[in-house]
N, C-alpha and C. Protein backbone atom coordinates (compact mmCIF):
# COMPACT_ATOMS: atom_id res chain seq x y z
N UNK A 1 15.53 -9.84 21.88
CA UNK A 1 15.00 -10.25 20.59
C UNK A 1 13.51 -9.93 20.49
N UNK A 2 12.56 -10.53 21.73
CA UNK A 2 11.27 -10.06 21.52
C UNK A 2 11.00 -8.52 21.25
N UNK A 3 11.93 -7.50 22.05
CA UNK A 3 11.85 -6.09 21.91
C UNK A 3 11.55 -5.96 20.81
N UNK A 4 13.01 -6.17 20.01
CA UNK A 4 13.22 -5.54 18.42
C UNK A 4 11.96 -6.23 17.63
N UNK A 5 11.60 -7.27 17.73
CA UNK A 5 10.21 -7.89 17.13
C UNK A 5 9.14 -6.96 17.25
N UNK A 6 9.19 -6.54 18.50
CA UNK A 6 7.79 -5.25 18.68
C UNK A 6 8.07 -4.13 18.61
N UNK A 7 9.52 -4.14 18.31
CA UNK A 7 9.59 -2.65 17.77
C UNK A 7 9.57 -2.30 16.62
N UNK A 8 9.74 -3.49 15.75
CA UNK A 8 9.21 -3.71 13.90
C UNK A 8 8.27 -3.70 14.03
N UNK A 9 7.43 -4.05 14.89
CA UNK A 9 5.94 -4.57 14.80
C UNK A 9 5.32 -3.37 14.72
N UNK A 10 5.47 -2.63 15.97
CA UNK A 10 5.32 -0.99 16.39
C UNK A 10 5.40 -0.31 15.01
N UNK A 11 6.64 -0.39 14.61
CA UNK A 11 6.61 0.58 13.27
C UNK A 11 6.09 0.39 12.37
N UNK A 12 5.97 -0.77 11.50
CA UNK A 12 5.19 -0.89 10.62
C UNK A 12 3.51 -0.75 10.84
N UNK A 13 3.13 -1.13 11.91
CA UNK A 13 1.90 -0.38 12.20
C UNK A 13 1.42 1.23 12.24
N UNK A 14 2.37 2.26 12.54
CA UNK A 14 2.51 2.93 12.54
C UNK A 14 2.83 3.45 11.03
N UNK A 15 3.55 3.31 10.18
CA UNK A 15 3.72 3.39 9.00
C UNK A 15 2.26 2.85 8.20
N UNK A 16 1.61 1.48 8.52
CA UNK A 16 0.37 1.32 7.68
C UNK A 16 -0.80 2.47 8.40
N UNK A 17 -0.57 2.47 9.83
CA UNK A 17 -1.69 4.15 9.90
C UNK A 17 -1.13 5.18 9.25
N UNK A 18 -0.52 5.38 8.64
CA UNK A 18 0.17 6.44 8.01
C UNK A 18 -0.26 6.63 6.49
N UNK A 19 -0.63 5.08 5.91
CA UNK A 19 -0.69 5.41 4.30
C UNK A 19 -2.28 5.12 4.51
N UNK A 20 -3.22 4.56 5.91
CA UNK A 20 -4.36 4.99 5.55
C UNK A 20 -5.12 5.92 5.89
N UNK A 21 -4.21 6.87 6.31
CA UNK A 21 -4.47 8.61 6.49
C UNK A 21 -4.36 9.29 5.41
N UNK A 22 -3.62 8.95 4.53
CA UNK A 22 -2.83 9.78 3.42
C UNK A 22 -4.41 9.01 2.51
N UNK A 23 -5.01 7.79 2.35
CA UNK A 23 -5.74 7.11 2.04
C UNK A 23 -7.28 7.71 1.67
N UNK A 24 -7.21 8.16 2.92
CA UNK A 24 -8.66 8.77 3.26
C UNK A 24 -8.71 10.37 3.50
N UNK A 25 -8.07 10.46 2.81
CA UNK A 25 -7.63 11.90 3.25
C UNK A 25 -7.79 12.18 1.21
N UNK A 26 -7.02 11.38 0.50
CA UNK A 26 -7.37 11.25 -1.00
C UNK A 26 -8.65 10.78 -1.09
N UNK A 27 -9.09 9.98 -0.47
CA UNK A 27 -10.53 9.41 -0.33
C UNK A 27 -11.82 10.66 -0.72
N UNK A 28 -11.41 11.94 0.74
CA UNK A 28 -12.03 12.82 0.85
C UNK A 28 -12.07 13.95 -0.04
N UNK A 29 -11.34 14.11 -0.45
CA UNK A 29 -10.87 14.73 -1.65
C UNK A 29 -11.25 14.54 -2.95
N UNK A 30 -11.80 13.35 -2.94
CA UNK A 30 -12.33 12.69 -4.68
C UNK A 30 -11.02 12.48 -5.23
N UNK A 31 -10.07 12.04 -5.03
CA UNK A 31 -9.11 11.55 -5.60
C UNK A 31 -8.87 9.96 -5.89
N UNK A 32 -9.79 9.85 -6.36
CA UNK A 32 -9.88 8.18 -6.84
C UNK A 32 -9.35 7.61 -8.36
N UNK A 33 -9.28 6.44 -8.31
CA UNK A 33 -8.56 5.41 -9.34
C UNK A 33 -9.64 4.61 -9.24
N UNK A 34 -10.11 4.72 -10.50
CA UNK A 34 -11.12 3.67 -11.07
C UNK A 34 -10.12 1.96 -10.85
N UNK A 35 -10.96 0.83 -10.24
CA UNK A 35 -10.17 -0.06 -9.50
C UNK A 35 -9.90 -1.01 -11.14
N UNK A 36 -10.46 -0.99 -11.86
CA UNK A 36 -9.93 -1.24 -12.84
C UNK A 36 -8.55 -1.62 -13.49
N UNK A 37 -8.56 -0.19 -13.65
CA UNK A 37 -7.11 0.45 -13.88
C UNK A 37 -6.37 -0.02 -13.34
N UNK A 38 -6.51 0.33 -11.46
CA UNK A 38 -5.60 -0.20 -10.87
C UNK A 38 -5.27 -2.03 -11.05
N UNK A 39 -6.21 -3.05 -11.16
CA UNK A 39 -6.00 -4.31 -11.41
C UNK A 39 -5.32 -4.17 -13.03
N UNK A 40 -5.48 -3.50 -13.84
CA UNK A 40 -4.91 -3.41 -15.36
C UNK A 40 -3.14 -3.18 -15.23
N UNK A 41 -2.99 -2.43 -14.32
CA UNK A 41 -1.69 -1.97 -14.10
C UNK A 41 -0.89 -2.97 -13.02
N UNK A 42 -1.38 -3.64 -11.88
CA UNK A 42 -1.00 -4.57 -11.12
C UNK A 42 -0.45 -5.73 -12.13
N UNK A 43 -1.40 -6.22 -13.62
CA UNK A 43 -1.17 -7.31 -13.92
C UNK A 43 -0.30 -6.81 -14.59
N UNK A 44 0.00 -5.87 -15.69
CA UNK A 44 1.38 -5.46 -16.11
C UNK A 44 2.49 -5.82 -15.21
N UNK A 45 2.38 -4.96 -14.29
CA UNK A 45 4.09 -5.41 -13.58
C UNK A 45 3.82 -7.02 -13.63
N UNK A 46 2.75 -7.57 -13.03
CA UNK A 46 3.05 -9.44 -12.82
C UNK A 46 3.76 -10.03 -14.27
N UNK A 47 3.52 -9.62 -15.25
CA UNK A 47 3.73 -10.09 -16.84
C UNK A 47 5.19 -9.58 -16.66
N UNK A 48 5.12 -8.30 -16.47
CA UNK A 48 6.70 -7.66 -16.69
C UNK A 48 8.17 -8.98 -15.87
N UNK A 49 7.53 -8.99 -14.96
CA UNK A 49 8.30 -9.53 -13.24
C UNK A 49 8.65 -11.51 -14.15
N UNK A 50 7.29 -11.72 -14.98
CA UNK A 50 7.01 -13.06 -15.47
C UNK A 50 8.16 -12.89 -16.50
N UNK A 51 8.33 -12.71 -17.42
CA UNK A 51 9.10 -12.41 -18.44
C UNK A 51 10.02 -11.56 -18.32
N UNK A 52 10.83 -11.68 -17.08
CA UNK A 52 12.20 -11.15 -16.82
C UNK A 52 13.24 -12.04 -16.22
């Protein structure tokens, strides 16, 4: 049981170094999202998710 615990553990770590490569890698690039936006669009889905 502990295995499989650290072997989720393992992967999802591995998977979050993964999207903050892809991260900074858009980072470097100038590929940005005004954070705005992004909070404008987060609260949509919350409203959407609220009223469903």
């Amino acid at each position: 049981m502990i295995i499989l615990m650290i072997s989720i553990r393992e992967k999802k770590l591995k998977e979050l170094q993964a999207k903050i490569a892809v991260g900074t890698e858009q980072l470097a690039n100038g590929q940005l999202t005004d954070g705005e936006q992004v909070f404008a669009r987060l609260q949509e889905k919350i409203n959407r998710v609220k009223e469903s």
